[in-house]
Protein backbone atom coordinates (compact mmCIF):
# COMPACT_ATOMS: atom_id res chain seq x y z
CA UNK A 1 -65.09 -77.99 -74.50
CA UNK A 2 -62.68 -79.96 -72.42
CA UNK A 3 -59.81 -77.29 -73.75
CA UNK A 4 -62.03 -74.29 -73.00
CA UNK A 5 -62.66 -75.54 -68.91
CA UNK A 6 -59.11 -75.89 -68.84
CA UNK A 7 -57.93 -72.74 -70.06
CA UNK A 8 -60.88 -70.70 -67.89
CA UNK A 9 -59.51 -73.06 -64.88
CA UNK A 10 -55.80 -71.80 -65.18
CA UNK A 11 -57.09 -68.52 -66.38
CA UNK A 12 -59.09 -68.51 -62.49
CA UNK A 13 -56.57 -69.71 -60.53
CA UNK A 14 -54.21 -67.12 -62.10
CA UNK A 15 -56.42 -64.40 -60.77
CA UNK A 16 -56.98 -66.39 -57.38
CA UNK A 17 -53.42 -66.47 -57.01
CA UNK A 18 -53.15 -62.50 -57.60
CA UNK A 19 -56.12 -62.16 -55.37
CA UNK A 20 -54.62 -63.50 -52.66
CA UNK A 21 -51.69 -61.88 -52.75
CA UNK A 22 -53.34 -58.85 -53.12
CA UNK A 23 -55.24 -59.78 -49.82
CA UNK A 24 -51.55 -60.22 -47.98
CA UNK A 25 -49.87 -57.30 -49.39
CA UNK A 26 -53.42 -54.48 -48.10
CA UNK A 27 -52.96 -56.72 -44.82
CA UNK A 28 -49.42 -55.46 -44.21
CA UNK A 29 -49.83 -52.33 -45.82
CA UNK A 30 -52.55 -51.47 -43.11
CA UNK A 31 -50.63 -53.19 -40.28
CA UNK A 32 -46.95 -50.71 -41.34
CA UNK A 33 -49.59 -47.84 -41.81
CA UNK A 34 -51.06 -48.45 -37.91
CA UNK A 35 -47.74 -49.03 -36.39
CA UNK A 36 -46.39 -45.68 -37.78
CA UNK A 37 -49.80 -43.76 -37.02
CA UNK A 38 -49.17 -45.51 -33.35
CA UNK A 39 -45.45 -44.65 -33.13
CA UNK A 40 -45.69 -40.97 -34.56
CA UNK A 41 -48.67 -40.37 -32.11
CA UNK A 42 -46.83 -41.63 -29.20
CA UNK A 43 -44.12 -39.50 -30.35
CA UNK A 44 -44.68 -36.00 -28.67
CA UNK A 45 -41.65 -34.03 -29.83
CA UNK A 46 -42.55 -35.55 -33.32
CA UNK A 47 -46.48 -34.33 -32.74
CA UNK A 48 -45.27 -30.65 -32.11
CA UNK A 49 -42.95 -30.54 -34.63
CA UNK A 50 -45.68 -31.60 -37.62
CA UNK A 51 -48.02 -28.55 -35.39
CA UNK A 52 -45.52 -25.68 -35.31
CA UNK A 53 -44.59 -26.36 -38.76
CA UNK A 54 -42.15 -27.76 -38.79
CA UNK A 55 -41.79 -30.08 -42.05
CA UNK A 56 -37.94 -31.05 -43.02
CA UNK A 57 -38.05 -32.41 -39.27
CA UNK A 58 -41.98 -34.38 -39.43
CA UNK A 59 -41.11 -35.77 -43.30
CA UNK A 60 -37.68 -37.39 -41.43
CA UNK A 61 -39.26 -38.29 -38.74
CA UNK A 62 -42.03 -40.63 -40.68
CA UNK A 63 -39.72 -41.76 -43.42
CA UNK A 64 -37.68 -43.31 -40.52
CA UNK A 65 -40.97 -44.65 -39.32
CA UNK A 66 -42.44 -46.24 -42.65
CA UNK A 67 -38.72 -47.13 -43.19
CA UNK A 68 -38.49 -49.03 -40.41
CA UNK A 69 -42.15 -50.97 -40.36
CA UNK A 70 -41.39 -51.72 -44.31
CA UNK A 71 -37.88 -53.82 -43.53
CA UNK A 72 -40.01 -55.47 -40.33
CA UNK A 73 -42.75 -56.98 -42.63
CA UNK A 74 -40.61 -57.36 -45.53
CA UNK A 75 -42.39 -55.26 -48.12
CA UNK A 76 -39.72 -53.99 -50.67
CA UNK A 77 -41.13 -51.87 -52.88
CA UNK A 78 -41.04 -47.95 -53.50
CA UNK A 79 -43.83 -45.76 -51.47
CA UNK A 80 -45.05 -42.29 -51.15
CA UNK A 81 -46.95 -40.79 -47.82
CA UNK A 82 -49.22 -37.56 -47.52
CA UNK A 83 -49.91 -36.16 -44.34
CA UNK A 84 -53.33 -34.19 -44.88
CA UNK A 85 -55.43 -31.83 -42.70
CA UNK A 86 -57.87 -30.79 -45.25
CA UNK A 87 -54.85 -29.73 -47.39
CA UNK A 88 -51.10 -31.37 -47.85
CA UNK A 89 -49.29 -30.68 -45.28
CA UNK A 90 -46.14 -32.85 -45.91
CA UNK A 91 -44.83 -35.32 -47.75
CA UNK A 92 -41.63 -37.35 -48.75
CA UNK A 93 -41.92 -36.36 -52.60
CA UNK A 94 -44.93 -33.53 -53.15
CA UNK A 95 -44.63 -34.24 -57.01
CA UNK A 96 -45.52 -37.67 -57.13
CA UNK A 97 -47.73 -37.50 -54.34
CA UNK A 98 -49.89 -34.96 -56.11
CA UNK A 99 -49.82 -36.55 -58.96
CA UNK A 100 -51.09 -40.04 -58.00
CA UNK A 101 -54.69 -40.64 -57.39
CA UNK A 102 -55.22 -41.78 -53.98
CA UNK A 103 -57.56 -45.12 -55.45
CA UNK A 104 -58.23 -47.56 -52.91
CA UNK A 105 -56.24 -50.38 -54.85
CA UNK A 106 -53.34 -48.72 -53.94
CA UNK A 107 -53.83 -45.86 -50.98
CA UNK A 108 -54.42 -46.97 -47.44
CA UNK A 109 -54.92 -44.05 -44.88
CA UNK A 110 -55.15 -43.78 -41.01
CA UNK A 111 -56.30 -40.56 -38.84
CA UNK A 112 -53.13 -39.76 -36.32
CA UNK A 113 -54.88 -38.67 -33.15
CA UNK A 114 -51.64 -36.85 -32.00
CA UNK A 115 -51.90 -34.27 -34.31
CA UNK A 116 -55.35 -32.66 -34.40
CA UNK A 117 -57.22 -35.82 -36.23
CA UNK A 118 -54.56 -35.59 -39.07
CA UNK A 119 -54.76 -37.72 -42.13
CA UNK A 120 -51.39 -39.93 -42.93
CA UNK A 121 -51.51 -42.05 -46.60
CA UNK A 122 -49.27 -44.69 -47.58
CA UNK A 123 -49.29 -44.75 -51.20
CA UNK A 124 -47.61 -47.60 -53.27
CA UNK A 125 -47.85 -46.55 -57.04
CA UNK A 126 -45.67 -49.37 -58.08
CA UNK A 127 -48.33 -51.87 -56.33
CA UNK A 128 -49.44 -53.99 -59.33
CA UNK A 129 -46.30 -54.55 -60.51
CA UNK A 130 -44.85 -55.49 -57.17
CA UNK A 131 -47.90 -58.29 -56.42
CA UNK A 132 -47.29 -59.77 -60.38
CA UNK A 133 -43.30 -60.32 -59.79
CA UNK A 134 -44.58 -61.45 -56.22
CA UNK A 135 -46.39 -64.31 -57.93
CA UNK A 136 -43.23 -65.13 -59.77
CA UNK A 137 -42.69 -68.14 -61.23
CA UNK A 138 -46.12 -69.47 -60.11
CA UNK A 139 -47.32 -66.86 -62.57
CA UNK A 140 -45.12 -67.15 -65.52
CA UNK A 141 -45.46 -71.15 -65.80
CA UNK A 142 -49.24 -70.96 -65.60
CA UNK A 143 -48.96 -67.97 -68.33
CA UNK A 144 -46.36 -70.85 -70.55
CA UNK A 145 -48.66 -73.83 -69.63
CA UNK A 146 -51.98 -71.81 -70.98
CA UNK A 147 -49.85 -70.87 -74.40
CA UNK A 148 -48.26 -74.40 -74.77
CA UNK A 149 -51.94 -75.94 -73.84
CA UNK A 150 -53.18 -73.66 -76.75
CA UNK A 151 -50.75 -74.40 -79.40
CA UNK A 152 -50.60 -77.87 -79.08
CA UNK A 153 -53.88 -77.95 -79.00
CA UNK A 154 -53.88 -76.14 -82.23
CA UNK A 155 -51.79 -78.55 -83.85
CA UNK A 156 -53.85 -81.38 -82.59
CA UNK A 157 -56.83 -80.00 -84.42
CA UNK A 158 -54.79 -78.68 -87.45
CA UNK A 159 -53.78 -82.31 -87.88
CA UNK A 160 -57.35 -84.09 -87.21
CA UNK A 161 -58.49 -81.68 -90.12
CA UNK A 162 -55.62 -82.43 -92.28
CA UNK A 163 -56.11 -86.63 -91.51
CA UNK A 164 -59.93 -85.93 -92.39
CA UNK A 165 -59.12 -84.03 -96.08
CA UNK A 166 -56.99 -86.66 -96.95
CA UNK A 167 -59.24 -89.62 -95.98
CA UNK A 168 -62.06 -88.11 -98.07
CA UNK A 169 -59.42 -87.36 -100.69
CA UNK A 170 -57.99 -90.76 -100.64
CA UNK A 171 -61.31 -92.04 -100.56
CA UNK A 172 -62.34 -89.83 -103.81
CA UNK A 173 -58.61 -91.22 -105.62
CA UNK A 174 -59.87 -94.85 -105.57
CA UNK A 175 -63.35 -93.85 -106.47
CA UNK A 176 -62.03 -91.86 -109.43
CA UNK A 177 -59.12 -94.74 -109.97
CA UNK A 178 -61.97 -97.31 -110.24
CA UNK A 179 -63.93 -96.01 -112.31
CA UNK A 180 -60.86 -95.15 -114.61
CA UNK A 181 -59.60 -98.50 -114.65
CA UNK A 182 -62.61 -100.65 -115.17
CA UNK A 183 -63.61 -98.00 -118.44
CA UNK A 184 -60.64 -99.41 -120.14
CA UNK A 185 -60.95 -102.90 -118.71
CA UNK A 186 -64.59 -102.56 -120.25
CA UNK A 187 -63.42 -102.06 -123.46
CA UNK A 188 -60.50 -104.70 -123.75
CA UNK A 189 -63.02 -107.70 -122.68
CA UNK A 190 -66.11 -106.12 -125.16
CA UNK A 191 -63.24 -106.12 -128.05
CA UNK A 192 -61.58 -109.49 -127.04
CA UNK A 193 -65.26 -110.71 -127.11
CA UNK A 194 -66.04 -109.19 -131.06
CA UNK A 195 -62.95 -110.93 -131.79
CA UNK A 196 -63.46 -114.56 -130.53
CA UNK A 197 -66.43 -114.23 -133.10
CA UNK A 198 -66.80 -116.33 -136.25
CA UNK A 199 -67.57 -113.89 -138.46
CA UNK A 200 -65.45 -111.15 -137.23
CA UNK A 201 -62.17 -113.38 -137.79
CA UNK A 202 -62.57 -113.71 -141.24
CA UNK A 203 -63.18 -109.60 -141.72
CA UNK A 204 -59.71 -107.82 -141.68
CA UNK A 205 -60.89 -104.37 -140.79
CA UNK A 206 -62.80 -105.22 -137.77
CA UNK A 207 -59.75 -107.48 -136.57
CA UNK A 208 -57.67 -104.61 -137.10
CA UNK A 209 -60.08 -101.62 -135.60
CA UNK A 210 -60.93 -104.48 -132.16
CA UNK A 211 -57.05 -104.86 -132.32
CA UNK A 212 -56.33 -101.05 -132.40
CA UNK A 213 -58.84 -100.59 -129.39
CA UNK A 214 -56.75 -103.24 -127.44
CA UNK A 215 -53.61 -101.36 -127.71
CA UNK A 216 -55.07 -97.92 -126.64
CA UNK A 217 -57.02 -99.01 -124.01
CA UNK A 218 -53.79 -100.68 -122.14
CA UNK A 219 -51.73 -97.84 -123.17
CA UNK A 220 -54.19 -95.74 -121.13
CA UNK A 221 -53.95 -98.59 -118.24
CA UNK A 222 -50.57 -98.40 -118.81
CA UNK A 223 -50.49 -94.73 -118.59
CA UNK A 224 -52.58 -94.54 -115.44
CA UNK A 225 -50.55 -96.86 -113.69
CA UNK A 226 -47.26 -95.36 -114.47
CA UNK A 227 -48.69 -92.00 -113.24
CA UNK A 228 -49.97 -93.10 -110.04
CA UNK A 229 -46.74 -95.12 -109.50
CA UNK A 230 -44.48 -92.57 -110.88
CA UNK A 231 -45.97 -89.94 -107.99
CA UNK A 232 -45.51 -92.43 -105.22
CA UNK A 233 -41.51 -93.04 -106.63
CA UNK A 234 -41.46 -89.14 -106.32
CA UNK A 235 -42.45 -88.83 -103.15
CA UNK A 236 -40.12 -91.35 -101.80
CA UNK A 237 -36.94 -89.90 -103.42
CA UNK A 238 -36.61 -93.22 -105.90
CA UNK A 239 -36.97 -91.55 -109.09
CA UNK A 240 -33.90 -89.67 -110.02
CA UNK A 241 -33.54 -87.58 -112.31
CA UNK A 242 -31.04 -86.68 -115.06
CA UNK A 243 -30.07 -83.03 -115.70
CA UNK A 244 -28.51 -81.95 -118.48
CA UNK A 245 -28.33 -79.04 -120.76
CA UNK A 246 -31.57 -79.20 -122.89
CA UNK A 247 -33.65 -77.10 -125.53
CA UNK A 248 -37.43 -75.79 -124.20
CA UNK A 249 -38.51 -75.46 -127.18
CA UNK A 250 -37.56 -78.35 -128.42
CA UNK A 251 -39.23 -80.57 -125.82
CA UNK A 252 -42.74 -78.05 -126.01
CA UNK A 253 -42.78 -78.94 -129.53
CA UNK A 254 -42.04 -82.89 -128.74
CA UNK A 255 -45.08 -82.84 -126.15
CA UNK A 256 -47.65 -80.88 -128.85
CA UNK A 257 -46.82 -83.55 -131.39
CA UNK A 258 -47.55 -86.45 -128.83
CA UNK A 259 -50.74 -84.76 -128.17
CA UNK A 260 -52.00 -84.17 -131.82
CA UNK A 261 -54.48 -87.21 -131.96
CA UNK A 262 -56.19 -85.50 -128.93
CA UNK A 263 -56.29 -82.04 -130.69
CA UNK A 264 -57.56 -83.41 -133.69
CA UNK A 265 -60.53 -85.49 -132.09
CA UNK A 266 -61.52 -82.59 -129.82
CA UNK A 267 -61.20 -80.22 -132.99
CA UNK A 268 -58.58 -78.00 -130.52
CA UNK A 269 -56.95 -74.68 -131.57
CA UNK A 270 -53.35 -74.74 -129.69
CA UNK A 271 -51.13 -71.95 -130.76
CA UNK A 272 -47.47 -71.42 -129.86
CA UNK A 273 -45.11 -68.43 -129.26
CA UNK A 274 -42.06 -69.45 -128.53
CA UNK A 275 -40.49 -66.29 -128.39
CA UNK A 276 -37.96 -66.84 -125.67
CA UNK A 277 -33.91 -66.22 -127.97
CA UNK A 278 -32.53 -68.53 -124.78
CA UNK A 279 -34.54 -71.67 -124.08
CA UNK A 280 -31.75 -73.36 -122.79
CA UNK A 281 -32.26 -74.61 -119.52
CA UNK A 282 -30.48 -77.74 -117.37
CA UNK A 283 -33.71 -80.18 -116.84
CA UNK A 284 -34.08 -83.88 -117.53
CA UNK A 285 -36.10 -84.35 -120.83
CA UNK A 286 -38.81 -87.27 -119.94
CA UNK A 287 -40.21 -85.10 -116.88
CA UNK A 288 -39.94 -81.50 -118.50
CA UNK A 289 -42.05 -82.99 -121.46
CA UNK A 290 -44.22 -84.91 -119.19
CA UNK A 291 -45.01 -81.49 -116.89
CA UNK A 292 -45.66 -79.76 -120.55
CA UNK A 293 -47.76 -82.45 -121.10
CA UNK A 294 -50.03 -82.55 -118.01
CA UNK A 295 -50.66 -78.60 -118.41
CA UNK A 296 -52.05 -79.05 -122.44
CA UNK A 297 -54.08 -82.35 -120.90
CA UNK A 298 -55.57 -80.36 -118.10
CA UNK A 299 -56.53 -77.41 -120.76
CA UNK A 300 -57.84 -79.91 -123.32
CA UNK A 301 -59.87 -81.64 -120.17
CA UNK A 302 -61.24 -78.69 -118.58
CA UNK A 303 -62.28 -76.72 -121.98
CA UNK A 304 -65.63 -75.14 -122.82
CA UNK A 305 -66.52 -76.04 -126.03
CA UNK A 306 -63.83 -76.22 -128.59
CA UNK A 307 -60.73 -75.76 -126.56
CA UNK A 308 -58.43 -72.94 -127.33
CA UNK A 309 -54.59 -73.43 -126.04
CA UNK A 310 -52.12 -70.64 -126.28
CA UNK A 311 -48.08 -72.11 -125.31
CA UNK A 312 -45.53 -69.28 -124.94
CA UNK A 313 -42.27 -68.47 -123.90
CA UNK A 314 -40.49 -65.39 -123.03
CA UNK A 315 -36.86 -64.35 -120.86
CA UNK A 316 -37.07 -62.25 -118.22
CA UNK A 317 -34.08 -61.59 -115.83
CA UNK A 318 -32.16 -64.60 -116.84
CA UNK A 319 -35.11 -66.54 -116.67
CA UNK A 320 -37.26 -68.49 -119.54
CA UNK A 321 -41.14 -68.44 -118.51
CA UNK A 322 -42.82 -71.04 -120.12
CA UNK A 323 -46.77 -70.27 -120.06
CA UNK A 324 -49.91 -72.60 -121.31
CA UNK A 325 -52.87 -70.51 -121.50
CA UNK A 326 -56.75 -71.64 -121.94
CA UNK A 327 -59.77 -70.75 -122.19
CA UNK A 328 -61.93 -73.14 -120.08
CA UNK A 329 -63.69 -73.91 -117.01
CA UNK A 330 -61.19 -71.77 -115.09
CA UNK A 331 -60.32 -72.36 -111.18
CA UNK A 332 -61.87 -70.13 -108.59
CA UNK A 333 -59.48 -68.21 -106.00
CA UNK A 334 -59.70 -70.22 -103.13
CA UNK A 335 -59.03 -73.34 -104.76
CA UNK A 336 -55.51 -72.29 -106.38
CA UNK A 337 -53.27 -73.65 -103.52
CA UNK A 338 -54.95 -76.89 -103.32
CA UNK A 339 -54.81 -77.76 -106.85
CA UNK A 340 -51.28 -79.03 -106.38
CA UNK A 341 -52.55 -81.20 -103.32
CA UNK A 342 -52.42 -84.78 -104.36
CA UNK A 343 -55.81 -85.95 -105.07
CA UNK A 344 -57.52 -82.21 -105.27
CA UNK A 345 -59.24 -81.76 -107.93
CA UNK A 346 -61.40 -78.52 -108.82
CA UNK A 347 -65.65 -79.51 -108.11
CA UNK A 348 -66.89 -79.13 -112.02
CA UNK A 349 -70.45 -78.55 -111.09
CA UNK A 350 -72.52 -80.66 -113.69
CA UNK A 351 -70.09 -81.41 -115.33
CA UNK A 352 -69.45 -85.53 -114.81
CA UNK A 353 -66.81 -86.57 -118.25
CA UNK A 354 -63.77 -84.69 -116.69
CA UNK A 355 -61.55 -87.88 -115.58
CA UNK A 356 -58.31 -88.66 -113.56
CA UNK A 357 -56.65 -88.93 -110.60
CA UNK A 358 -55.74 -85.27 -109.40
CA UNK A 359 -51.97 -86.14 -109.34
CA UNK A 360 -51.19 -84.11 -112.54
CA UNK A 361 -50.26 -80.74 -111.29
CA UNK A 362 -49.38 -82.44 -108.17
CA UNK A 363 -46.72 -84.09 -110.31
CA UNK A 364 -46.05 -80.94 -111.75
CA UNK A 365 -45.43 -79.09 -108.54
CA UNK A 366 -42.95 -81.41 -107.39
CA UNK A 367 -40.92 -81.61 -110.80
CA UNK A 368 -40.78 -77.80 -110.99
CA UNK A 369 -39.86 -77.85 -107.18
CA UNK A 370 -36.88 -80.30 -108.19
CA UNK A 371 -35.68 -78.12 -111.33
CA UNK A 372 -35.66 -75.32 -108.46
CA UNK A 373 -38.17 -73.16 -110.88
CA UNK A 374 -41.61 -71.49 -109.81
CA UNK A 375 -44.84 -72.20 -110.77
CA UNK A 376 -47.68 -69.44 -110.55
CA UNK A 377 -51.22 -70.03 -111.64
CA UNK A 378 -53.89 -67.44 -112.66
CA UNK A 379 -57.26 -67.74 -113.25
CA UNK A 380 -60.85 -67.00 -112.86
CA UNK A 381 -63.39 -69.38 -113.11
CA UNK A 382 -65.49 -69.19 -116.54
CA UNK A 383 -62.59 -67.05 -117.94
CA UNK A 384 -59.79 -69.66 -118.32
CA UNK A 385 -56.42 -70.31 -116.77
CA UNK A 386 -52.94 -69.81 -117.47
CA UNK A 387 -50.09 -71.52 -115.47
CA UNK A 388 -46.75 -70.06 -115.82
CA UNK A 389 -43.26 -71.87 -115.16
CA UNK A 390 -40.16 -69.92 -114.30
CA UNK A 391 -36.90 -72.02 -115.18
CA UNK A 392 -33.37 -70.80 -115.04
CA UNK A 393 -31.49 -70.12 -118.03
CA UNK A 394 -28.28 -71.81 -118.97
């Protein structure tokens, strides 16, 4: 509101400026128009001249007149006059002033008594213009302040939203990192508990199976931590990375081997085509396998049903594309920028057993970003999504 009064306050004055120069400009307009009506009817030889016909001689003898007046009050701008009697009679330039419309923004007319009730117009076509570079600067800093008013004003609001999604994302990360940490933290003290048992000491399996839980539930801690870590070292430039000349297919087949306990417990169909005859591409290992990774994760997360993951690669243009198709939940339109916002992730509806942080394609964004390759996701929702990675050959 407060932005609105101000801009219909400058927006006001602007035209109260104009206004009154407007008002200034008709008052000397008239006063130049009744000196030369006063002058030329004075003037007798100039009277008879205009009656017997005279033109060349009348048409000099009121240019000198307006000419005169115009220097006196300091109007510089470009005019045209018409002296009427019911027809034109004369006139300094008879194509421009039959051409113009004699409004009363820009005409001002006077009856010269001397010459049979006569009608002389001053005409300034150019009048606008001349009243707007009148104003001058006035005019142009109150057009800059309105503009600069506007787009900072923009900005401020741009911002304000952008500080409110990422409170209520922030706020949804330690919700979400809660809840993910205490599952595991759950488990550890329930199997630390079965352990401290009489009974259960002496059995070997269920030492072994409480023992097994253990481990995997802090690997997952330990997982989780890394990841939310690893994004922050990211971010701050502290994680280098090592380049060197490395085999796609070779780490795509690394990261579906560390993922075939998850396949096998979820009953998943992943497929490769690794079709690409160059897959050689200057990356560093660890984070090329981890973004491979985070795509088959995502597609084993959000699956309907059994999931169904198709990897493939292909050249193109001395390019390898490395894709990871599935046939899930699928992302709706307007929410494939914002999927590789830190913290975004996709609403799932009713759907409550989908965990994480939303830093995995996040993470993936910025790793692709520092391999300088593209990343380019399609999908519909209820019909899947594939996410395709453009690298550079080598």
């Amino acid at each position: 509101m407060a932005l609105l009064i101000v801009f219909f306050i400058q927006i006001k004055w602007i035209f109260r400026a104009a206004s009154i120069k407007e008002e200034l400009f008709n008052e000397k307009a008239k006063i130049v128009l009744a000196k030369t009506v006063e002058a030329l009817s004075s003037d007798k030889d100039a009277c008879g001249s205009v009656n017997a016909g005279m033109e060349k001689k009348a048409t000099d003898k009121i240019d000198s007149l307006f000419d005169y007046y115009m220097k006196v009050y300091n109007i510089k701008i470009d005019y045209v006059y018409e002296l009427k009697h019911g027809f034109l009679l004369a006139s300094n330039n008879i194509e421009t002033a039959t051409s113009l419309l004699p409004t009363q923004q820009r005409c001002y007319k006077q009856n010269v008594s001397g010459l049979d009730n006569m009608e002389l117009r001053l005409i300034f076509p150019d009048k606008v213009q001349y009243i707007v570079a009148e104003m001058g600067t006035s005019f142009i800093s109150s057009v800059l302040l309105i503009f600069i008013v506007l787009f900072l004003s923009w900005q401020t609001i741009f911002s304000l939203l952008k500080e409110k999604r990422l409170a209520e994302q922030t706020t949804d990360f330690i919700t979400n990192m809660t809840h993910e940490l205490k599952t595991p933290l759950t488990n550890i003290g329930l199997a630390g508990k079965m352990l401290l048992r009489e009974n259960t000491i002496v059995q070997t399996e269920k030492v072994r199976h409480y023992s097994t839980i253990i481990l995997d539930e802090n690997e997952k801690l330990g997982r989780q931590v890394d990841e939310v870590l690893g994004m922050s070292a990211l971010e701050r430039g502290e994680m280098p990375l090592r380049f060197e000349t490395t085999n796609l297919h070779t780490i795509i087949e690394e990261a579906i081997r560390s993922f075939s306990l998850a396949t096998e417990s979820q009953q998943a169909k992943l497929m490769s085509d690794l079709a690409a005859s160059n897959p050689m591409v200057s990356g560093d290992r660890t984070h090329l396998k981890h973004v491979v990774g985070n795509l088959l994760d995502n597609a084993i997360k959000y699956a309907q049903g059994t999931p169904d993951i198709l990897i493939r690669t292909y050249n193109k243009d001395d390019q390898i594309f490395l894709s990871v198709q599935d046939h899930g939940l699928g992302i709706e339109k307007k929410f494939h920028k914002k999927i590789f916002e830190k913290f975004f992730r996709v609403p799932t509806g009713d759907r409550h057993d989908v965990k994480g942080f939303g830093l995995g394609l996040c993470y993936v964004k910025k790793i692709t970003e520092l391999h300088n390759a593209s990343i380019e996701v399609d999908s519909e929702k209820n019909k899947g999504t594939t996410f395709i990675i453009g690298f550079a050959n080598v």
